[in-house]
N, C-alpha and C. Protein backbone atom coordinates (compact mmCIF):
# COMPACT_ATOMS: atom_id res chain seq x y z
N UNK A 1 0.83 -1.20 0.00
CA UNK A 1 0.00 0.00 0.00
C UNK A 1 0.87 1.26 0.00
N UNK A 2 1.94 1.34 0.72
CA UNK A 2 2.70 2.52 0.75
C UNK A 2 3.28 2.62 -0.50
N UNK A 3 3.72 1.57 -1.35
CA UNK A 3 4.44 1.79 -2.49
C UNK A 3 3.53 2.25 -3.30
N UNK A 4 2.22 1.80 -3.58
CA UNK A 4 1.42 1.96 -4.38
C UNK A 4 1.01 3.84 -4.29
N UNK A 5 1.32 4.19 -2.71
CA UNK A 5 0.75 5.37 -2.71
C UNK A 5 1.70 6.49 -3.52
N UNK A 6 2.99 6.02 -2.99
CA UNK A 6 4.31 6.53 -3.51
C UNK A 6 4.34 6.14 -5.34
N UNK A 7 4.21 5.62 -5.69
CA UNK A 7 3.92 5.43 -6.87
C UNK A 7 2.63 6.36 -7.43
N UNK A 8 1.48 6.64 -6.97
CA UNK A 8 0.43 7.24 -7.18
C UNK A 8 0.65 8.74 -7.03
N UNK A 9 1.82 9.38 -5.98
CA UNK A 9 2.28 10.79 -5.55
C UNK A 9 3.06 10.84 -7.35
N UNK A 10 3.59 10.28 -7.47
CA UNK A 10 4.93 10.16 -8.92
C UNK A 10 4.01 10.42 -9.64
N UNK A 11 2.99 9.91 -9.94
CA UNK A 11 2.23 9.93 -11.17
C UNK A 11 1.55 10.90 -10.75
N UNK A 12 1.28 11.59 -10.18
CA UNK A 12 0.23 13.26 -9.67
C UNK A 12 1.70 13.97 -9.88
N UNK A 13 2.47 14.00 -9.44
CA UNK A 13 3.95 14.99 -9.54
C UNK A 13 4.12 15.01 -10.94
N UNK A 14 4.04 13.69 -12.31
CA UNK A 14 4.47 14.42 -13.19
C UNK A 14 3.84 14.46 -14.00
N UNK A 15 2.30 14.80 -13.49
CA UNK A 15 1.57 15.34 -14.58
C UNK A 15 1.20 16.47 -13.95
N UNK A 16 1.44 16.82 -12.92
CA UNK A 16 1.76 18.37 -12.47
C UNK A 16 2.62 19.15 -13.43
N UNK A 17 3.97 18.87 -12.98
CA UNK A 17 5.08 19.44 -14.08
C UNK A 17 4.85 19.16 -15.74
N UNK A 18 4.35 18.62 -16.20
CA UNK A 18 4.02 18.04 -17.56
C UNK A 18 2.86 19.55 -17.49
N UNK A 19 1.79 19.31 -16.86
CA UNK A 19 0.85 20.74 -17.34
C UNK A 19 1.47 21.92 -16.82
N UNK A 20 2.24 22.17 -16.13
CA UNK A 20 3.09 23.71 -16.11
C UNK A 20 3.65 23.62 -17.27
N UNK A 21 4.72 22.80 -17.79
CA UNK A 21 5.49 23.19 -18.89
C UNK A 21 4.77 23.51 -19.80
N UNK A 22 3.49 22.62 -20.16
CA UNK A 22 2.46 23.62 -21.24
C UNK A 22 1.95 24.51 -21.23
N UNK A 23 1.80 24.69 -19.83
CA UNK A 23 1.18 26.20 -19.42
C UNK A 23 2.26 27.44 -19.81
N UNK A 24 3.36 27.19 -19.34
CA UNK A 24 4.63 28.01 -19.45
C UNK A 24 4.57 28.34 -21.20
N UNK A 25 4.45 27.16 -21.97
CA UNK A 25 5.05 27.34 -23.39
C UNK A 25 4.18 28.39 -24.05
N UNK A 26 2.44 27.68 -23.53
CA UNK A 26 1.88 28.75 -24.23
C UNK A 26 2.15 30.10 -23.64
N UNK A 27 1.80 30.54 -22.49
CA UNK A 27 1.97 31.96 -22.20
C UNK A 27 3.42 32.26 -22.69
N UNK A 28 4.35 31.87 -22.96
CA UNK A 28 5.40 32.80 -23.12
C UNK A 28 5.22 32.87 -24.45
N UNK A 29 4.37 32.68 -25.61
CA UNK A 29 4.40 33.20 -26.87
C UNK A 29 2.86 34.19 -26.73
N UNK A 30 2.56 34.17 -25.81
CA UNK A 30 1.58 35.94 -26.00
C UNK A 30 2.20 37.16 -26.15
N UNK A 31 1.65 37.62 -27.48
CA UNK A 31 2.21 39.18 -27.47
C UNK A 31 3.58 39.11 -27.90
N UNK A 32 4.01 37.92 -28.89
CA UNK A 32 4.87 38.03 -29.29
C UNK A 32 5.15 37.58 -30.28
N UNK A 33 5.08 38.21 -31.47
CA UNK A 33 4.95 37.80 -33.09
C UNK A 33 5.80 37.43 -33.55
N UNK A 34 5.66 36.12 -34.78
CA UNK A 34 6.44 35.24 -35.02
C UNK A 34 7.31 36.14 -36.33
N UNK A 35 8.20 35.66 -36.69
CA UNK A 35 9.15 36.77 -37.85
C UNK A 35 10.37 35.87 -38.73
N UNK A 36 10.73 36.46 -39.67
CA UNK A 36 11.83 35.64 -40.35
C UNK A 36 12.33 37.29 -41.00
N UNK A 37 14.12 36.87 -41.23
CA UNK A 37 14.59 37.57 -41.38
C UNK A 37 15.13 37.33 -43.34
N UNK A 38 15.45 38.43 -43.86
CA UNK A 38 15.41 38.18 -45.41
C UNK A 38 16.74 37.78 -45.25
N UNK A 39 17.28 37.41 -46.00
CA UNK A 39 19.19 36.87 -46.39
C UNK A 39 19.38 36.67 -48.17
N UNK A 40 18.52 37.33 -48.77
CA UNK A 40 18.88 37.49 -50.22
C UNK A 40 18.12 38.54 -50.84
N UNK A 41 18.84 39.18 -52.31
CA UNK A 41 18.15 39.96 -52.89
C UNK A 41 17.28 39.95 -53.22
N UNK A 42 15.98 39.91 -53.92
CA UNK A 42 14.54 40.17 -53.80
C UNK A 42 13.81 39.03 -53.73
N UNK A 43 13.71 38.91 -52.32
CA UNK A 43 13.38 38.12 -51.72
C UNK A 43 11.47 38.64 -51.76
N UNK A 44 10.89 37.49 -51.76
CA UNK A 44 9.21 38.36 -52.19
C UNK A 44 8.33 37.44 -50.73
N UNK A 45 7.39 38.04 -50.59
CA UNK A 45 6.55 37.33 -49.84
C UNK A 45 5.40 35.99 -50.47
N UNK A 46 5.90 35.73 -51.75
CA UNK A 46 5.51 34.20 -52.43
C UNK A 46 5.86 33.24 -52.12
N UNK A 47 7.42 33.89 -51.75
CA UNK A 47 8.55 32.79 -51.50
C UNK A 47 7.85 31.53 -50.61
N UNK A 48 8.36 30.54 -51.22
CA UNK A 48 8.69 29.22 -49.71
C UNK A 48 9.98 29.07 -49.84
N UNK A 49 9.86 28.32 -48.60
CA UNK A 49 10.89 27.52 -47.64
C UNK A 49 12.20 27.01 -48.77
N UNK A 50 11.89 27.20 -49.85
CA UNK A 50 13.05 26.04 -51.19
C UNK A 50 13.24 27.24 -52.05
N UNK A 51 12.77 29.01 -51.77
CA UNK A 51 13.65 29.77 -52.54
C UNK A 51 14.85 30.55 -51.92
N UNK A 52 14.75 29.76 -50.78
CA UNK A 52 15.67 30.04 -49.68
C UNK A 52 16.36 31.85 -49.83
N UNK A 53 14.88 32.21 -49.37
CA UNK A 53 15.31 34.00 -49.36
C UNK A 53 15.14 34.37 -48.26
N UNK A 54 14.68 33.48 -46.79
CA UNK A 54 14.16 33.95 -45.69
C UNK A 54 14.90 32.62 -44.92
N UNK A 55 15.05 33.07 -43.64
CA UNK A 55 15.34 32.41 -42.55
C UNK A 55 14.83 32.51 -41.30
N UNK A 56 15.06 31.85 -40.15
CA UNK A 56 14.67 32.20 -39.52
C UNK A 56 15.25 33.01 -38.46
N UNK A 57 14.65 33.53 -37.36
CA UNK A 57 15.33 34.58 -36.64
C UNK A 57 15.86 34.71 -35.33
N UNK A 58 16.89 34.80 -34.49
CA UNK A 58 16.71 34.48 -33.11
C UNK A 58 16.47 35.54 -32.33
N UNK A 59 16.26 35.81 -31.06
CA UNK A 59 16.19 37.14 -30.38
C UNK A 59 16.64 37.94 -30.32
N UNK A 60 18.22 37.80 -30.84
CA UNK A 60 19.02 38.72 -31.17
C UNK A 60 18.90 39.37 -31.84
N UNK A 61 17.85 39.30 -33.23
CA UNK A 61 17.72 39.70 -34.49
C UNK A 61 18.85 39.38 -35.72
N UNK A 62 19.22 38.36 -35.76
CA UNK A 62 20.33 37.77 -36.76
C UNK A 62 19.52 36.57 -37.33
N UNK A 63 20.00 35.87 -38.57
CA UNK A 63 19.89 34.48 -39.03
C UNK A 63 19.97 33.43 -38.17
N UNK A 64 19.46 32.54 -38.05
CA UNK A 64 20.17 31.50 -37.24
C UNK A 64 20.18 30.00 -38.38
N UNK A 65 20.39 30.96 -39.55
CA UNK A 65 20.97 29.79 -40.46
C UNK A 65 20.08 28.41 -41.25
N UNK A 66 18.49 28.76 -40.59
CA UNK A 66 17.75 27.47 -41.27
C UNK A 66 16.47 28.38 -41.72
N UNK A 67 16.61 27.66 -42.92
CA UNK A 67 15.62 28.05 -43.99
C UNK A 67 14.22 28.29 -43.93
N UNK A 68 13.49 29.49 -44.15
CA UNK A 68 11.95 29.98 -43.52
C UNK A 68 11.08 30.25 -45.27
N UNK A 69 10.31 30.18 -44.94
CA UNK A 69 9.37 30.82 -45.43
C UNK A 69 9.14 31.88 -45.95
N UNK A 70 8.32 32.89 -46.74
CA UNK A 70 7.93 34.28 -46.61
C UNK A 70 7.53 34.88 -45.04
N UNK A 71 7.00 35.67 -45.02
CA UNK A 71 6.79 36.31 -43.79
C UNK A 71 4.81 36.06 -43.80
N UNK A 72 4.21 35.59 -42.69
CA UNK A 72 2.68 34.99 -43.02
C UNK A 72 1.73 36.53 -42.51
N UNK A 73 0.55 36.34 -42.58
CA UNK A 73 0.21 37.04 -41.56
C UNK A 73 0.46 37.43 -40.23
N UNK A 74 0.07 38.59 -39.84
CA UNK A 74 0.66 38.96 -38.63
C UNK A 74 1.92 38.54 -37.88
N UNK A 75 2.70 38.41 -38.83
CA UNK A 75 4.68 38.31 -38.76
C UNK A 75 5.09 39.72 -38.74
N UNK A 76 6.21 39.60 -38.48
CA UNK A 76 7.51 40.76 -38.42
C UNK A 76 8.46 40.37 -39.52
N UNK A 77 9.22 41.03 -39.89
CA UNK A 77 10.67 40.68 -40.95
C UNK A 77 11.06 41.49 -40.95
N UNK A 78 12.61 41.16 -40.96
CA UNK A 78 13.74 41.95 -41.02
C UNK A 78 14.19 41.83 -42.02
N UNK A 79 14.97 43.10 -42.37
CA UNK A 79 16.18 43.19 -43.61
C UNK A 79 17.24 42.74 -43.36
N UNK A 80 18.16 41.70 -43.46
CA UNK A 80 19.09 40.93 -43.21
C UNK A 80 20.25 41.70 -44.49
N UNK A 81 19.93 42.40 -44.98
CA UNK A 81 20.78 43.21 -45.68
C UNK A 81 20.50 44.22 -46.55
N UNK A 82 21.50 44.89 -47.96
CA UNK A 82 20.36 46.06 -48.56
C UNK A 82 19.97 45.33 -49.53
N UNK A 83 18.63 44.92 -49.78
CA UNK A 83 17.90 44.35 -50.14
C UNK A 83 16.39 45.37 -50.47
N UNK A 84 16.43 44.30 -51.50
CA UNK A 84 14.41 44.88 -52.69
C UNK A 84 13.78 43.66 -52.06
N UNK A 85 12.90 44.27 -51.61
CA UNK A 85 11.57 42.71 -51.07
C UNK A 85 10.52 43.10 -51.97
N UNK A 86 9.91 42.00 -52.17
CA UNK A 86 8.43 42.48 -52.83
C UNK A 86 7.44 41.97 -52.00
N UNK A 87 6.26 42.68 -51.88
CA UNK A 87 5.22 42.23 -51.47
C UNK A 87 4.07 41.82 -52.16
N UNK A 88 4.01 40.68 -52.56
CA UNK A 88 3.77 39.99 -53.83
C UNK A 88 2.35 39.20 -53.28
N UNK A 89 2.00 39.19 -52.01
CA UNK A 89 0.91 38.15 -51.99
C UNK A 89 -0.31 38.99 -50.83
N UNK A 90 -1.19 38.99 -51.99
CA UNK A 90 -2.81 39.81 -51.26
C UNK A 90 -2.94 40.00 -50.22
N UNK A 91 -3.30 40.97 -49.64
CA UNK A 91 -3.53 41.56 -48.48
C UNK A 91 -2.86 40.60 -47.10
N UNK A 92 -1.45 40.87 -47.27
CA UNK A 92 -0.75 40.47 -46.38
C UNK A 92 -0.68 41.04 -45.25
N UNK A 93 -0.72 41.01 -43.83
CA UNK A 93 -0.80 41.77 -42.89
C UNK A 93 0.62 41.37 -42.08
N UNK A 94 1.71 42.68 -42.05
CA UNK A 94 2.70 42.75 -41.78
C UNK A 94 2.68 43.49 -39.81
N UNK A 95 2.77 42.91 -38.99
CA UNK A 95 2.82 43.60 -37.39
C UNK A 95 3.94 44.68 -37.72
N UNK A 96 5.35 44.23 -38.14
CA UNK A 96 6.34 45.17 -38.34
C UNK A 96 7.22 44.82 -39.14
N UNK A 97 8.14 45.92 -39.33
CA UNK A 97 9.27 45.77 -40.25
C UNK A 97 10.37 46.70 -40.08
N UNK A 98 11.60 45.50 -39.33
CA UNK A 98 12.77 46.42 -38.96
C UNK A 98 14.09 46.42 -40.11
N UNK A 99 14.16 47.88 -40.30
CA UNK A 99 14.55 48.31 -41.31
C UNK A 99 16.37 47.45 -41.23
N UNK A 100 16.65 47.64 -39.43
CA UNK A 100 17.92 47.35 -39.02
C UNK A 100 19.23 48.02 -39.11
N UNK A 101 20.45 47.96 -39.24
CA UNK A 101 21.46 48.60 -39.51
C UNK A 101 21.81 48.57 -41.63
N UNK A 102 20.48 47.82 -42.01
CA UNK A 102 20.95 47.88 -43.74
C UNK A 102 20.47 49.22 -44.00
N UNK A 103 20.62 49.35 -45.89
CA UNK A 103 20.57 50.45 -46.36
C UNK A 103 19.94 49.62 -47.54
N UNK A 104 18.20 49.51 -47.07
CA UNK A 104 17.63 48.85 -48.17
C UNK A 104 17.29 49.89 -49.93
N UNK A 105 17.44 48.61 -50.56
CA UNK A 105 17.22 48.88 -51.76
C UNK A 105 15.31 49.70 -51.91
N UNK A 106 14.70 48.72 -51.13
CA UNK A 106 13.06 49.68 -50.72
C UNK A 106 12.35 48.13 -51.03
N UNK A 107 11.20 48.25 -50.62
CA UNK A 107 10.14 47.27 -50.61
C UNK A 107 9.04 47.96 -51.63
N UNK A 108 9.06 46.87 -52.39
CA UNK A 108 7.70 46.96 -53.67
C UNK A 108 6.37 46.38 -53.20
N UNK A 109 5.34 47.58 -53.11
CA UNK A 109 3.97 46.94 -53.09
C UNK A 109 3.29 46.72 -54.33
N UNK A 110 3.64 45.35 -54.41
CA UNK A 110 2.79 44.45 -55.65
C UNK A 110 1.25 44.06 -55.13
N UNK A 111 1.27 43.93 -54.37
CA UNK A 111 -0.10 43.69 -53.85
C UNK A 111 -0.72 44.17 -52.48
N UNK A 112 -1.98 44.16 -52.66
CA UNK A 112 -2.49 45.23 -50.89
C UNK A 112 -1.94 44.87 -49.83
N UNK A 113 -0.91 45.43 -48.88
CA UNK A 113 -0.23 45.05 -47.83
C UNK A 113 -0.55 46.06 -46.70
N UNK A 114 -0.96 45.58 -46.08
CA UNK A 114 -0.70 46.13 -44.17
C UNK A 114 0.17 46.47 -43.53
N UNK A 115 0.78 47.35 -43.18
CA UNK A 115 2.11 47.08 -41.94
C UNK A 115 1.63 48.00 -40.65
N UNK A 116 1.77 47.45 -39.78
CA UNK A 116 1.88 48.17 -38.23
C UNK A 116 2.44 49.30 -38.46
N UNK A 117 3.82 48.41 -38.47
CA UNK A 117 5.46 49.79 -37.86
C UNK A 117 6.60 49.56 -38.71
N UNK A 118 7.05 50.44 -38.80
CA UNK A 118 8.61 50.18 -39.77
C UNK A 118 9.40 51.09 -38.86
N UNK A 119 10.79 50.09 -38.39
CA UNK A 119 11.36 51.06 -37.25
C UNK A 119 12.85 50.63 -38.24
N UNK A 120 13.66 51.57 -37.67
CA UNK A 120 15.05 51.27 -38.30
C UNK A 120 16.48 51.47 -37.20
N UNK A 121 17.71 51.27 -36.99
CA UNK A 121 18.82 51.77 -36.47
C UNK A 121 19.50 52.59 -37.21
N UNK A 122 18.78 53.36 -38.55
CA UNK A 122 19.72 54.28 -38.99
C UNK A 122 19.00 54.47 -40.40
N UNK A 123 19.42 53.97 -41.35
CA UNK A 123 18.53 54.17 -42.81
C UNK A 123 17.14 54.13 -42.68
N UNK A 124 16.70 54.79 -44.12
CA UNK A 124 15.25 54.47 -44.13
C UNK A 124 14.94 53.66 -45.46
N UNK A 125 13.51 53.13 -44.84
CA UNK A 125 12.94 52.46 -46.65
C UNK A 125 12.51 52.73 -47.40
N UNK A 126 12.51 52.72 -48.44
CA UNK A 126 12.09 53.58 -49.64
C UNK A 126 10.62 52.68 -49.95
N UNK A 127 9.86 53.07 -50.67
CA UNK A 127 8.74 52.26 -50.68
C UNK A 127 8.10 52.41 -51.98
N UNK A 128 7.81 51.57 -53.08
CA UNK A 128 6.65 51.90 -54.22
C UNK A 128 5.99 51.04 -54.18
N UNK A 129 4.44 51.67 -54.74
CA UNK A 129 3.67 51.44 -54.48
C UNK A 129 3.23 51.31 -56.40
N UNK A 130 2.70 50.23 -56.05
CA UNK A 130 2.25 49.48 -57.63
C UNK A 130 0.88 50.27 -57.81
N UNK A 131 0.92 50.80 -59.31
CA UNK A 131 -0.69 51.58 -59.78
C UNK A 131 -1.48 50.33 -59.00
N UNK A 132 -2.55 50.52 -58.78
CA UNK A 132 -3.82 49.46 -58.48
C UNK A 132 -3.37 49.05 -57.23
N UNK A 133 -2.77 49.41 -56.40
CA UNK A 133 -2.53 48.47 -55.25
C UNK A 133 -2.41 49.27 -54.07
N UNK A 134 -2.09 49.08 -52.58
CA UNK A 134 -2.12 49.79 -51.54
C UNK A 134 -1.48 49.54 -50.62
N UNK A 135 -0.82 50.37 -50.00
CA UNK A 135 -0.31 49.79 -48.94
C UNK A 135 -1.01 51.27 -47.64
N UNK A 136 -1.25 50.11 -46.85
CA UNK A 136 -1.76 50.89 -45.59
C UNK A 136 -1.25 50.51 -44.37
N UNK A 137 -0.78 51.38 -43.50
CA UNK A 137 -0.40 51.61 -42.34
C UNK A 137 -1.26 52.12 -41.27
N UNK A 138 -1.43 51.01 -40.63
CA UNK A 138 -2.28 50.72 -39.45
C UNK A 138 -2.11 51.11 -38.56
N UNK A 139 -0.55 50.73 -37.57
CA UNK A 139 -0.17 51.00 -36.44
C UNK A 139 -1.12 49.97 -35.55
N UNK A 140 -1.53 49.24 -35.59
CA UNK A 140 -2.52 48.19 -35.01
C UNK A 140 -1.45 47.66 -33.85
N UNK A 141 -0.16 47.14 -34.24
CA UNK A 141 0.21 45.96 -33.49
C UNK A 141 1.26 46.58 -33.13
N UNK A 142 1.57 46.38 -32.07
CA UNK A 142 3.68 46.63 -31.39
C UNK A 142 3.66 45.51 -31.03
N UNK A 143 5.40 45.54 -31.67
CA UNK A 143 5.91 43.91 -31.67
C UNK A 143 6.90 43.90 -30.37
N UNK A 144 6.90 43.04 -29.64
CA UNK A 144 7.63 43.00 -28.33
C UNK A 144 9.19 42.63 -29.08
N UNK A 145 10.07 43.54 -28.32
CA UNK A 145 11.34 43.09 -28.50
C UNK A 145 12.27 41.84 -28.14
N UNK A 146 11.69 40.72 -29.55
CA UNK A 146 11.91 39.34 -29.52
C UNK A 146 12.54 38.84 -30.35
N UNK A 147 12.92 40.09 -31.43
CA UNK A 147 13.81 39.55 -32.70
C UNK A 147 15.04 40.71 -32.42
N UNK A 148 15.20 40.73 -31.82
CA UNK A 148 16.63 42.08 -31.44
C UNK A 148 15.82 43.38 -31.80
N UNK A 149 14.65 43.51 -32.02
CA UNK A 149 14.19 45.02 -31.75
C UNK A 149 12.67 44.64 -31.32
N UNK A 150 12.31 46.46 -31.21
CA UNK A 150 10.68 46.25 -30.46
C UNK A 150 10.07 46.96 -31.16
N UNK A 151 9.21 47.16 -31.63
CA UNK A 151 7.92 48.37 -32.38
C UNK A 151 6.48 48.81 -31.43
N UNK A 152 6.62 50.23 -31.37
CA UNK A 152 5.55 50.95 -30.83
C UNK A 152 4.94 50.74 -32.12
N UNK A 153 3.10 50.43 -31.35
CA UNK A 153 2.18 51.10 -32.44
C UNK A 153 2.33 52.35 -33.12
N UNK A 154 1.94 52.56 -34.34
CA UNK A 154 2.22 53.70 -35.26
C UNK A 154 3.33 54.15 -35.30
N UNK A 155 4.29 53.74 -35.52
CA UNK A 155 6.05 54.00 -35.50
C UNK A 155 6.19 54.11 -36.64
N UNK A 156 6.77 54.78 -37.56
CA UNK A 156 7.10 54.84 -38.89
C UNK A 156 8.63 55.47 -38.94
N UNK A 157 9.31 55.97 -38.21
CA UNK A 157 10.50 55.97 -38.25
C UNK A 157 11.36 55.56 -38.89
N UNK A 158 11.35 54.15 -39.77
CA UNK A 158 12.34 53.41 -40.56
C UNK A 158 11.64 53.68 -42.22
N UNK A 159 10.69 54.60 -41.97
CA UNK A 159 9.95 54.86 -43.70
C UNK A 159 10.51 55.57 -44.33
N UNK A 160 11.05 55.86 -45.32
CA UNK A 160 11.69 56.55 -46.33
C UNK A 160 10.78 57.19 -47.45
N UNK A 161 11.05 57.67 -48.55
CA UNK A 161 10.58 58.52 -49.54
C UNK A 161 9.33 57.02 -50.25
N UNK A 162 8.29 57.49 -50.05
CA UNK A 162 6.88 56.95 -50.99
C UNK A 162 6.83 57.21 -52.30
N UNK A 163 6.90 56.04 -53.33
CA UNK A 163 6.35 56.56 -54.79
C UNK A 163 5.15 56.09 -54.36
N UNK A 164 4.53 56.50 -55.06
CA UNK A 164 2.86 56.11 -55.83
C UNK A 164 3.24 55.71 -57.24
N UNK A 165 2.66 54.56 -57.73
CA UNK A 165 3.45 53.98 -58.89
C UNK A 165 1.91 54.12 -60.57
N UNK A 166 1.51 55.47 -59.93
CA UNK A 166 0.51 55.65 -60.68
C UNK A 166 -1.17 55.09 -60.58
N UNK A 167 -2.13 55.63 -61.32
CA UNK A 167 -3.53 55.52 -61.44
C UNK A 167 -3.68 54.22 -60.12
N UNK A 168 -4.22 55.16 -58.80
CA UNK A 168 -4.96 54.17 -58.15
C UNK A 168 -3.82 53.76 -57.16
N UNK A 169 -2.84 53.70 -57.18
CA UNK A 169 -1.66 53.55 -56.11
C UNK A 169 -1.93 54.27 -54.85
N UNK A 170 -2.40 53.69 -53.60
CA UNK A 170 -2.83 54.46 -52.85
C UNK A 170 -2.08 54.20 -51.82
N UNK A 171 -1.94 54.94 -50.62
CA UNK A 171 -0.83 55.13 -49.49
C UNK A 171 -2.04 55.45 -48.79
N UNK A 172 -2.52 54.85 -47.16
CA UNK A 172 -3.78 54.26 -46.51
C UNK A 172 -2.82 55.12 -45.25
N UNK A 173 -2.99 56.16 -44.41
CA UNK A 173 -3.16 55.79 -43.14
C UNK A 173 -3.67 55.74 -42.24
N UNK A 174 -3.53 54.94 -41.32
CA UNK A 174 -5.10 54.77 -40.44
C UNK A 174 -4.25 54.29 -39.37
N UNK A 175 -4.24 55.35 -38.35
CA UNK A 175 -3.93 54.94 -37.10
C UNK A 175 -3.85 54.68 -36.02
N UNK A 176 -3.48 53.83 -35.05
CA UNK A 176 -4.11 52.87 -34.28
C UNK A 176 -4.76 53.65 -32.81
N UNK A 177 -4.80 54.82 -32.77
CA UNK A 177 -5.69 55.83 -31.51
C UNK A 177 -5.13 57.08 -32.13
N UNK A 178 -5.53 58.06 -31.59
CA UNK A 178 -5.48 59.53 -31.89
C UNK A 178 -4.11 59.96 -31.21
N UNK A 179 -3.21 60.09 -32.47
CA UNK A 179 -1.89 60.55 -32.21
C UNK A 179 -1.34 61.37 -33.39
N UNK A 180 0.04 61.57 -33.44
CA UNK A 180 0.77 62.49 -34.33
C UNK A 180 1.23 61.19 -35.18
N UNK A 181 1.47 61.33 -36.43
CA UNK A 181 2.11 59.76 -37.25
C UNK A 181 3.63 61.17 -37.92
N UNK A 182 4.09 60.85 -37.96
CA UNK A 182 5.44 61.35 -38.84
C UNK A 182 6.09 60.82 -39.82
N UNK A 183 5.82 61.25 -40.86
CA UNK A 183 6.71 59.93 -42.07
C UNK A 183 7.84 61.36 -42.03
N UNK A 184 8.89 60.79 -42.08
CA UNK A 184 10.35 61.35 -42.59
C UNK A 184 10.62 61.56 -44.11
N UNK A 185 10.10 60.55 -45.03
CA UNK A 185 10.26 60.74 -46.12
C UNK A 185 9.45 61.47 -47.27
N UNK A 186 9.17 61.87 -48.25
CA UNK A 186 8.54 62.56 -49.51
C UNK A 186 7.58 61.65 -49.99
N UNK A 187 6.64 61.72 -50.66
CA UNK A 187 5.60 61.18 -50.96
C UNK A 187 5.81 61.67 -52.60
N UNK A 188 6.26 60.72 -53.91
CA UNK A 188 6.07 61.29 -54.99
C UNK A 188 5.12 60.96 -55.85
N UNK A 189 5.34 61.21 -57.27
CA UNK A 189 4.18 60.64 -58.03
C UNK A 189 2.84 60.66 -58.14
N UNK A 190 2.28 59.80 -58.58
CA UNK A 190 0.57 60.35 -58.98
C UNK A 190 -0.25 58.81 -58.24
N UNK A 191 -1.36 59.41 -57.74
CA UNK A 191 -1.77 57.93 -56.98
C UNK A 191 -2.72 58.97 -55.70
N UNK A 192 -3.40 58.31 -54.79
CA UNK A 192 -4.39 58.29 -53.89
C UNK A 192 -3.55 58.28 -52.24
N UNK A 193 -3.96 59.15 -51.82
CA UNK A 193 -3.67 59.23 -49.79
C UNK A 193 -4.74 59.22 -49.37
N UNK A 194 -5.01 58.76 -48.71
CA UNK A 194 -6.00 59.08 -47.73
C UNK A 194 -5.99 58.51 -46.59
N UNK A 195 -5.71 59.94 -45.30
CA UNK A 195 -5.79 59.67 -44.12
C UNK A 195 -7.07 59.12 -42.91
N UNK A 196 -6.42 58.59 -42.11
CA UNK A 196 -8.08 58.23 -41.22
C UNK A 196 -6.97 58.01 -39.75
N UNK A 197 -7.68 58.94 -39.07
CA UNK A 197 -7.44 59.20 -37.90
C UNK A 197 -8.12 59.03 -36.73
């Protein structure tokens, strides 16, 4: 009987620790968006895992050398160098985008894209915007500092000079409570703004 009880404590003890560790795993990914970092020149958000233009990322904000995906919904990505990304796949919803210590080539909106925040350590991004297409800035999401940086809602700091890439190219902002938004860069070309505050 005593062994049996002692045996019965073991089996309550490690399915104790067995449901903390799940408990632990999930809460420590709240509020903290998943991301891949770019590591080649125009690297697009079509990409998979076998055009090996994305990797994945560690907290530090570096490569850690194994092969990712595009960036999915509500992801982050980094510029892993100066690099052209395209944003190539329908209404993609981007949390953020750290510009980093590169001196990107600029990100092409090929198709309707979302972004939170674009923060940078120094350069900015240049951005065009495809006739017929949009890119809008939300400011919806701040990304906790989990890929070697952090993003406040509505941060645009790492944005650079806007084309409008003609008829219908529209630049969206809409931001996430009643604040000041600051783009640093020029807005050129012919195409659609419209603010919402």
């Amino acid at each position: 009987l005593f062994q049996k009880a002692i045996q019965q404590g073991l089996k309550a003890a490690l399915f104790t620790t067995s449901t903390a560790a799940i408990m632990l795993s999930s809460s420590g990914a709240l509020g903290v968006a998943a991301g891949v970092i770019a590591t080649n020149n125009n690297a697009a958000f079509s990409d998979n895992v076998g055009n090996n233009n994305w990797n994945e990322i560690t907290a530090a904000g570096v490569t850690n050398g194994t092969p990712a995906g595009s960036p999915q919904n509500n992801w982050a990505f980094t510029y892993g160098g100066d690099y052209t990304i395209t944003a190539d796949a329908a209404d993609r919803i981007i949390t953020a985008i750290n510009v980093a210590d590169t001196t990107p080539v600029g990100l092409n909106i090929a198709q309707n894209t979302v972004v939170g925040s674009i923060v940078t350590r120094g350069n900015l991004l240049p951005v065009t915007i495809t006739a017929g297409k949009s890119l809008t800035l939300n400011g919806n999401n701040a990304v906790a500092a989990n890929h070697g940086f952090g993003a406040p809602a509505d941060n645009y700091t790492g944005l650079g000079n806007i084309a409008l890439g003609g008829a219908n190219a529209a630049l969206i902002i809409q931001s996430a409570a009643l604040a000041k938004i600051t783009l640093a860069g020029n807005i050129n070309g012919g195409g659609i703004i419209t603010v919402k505050t």
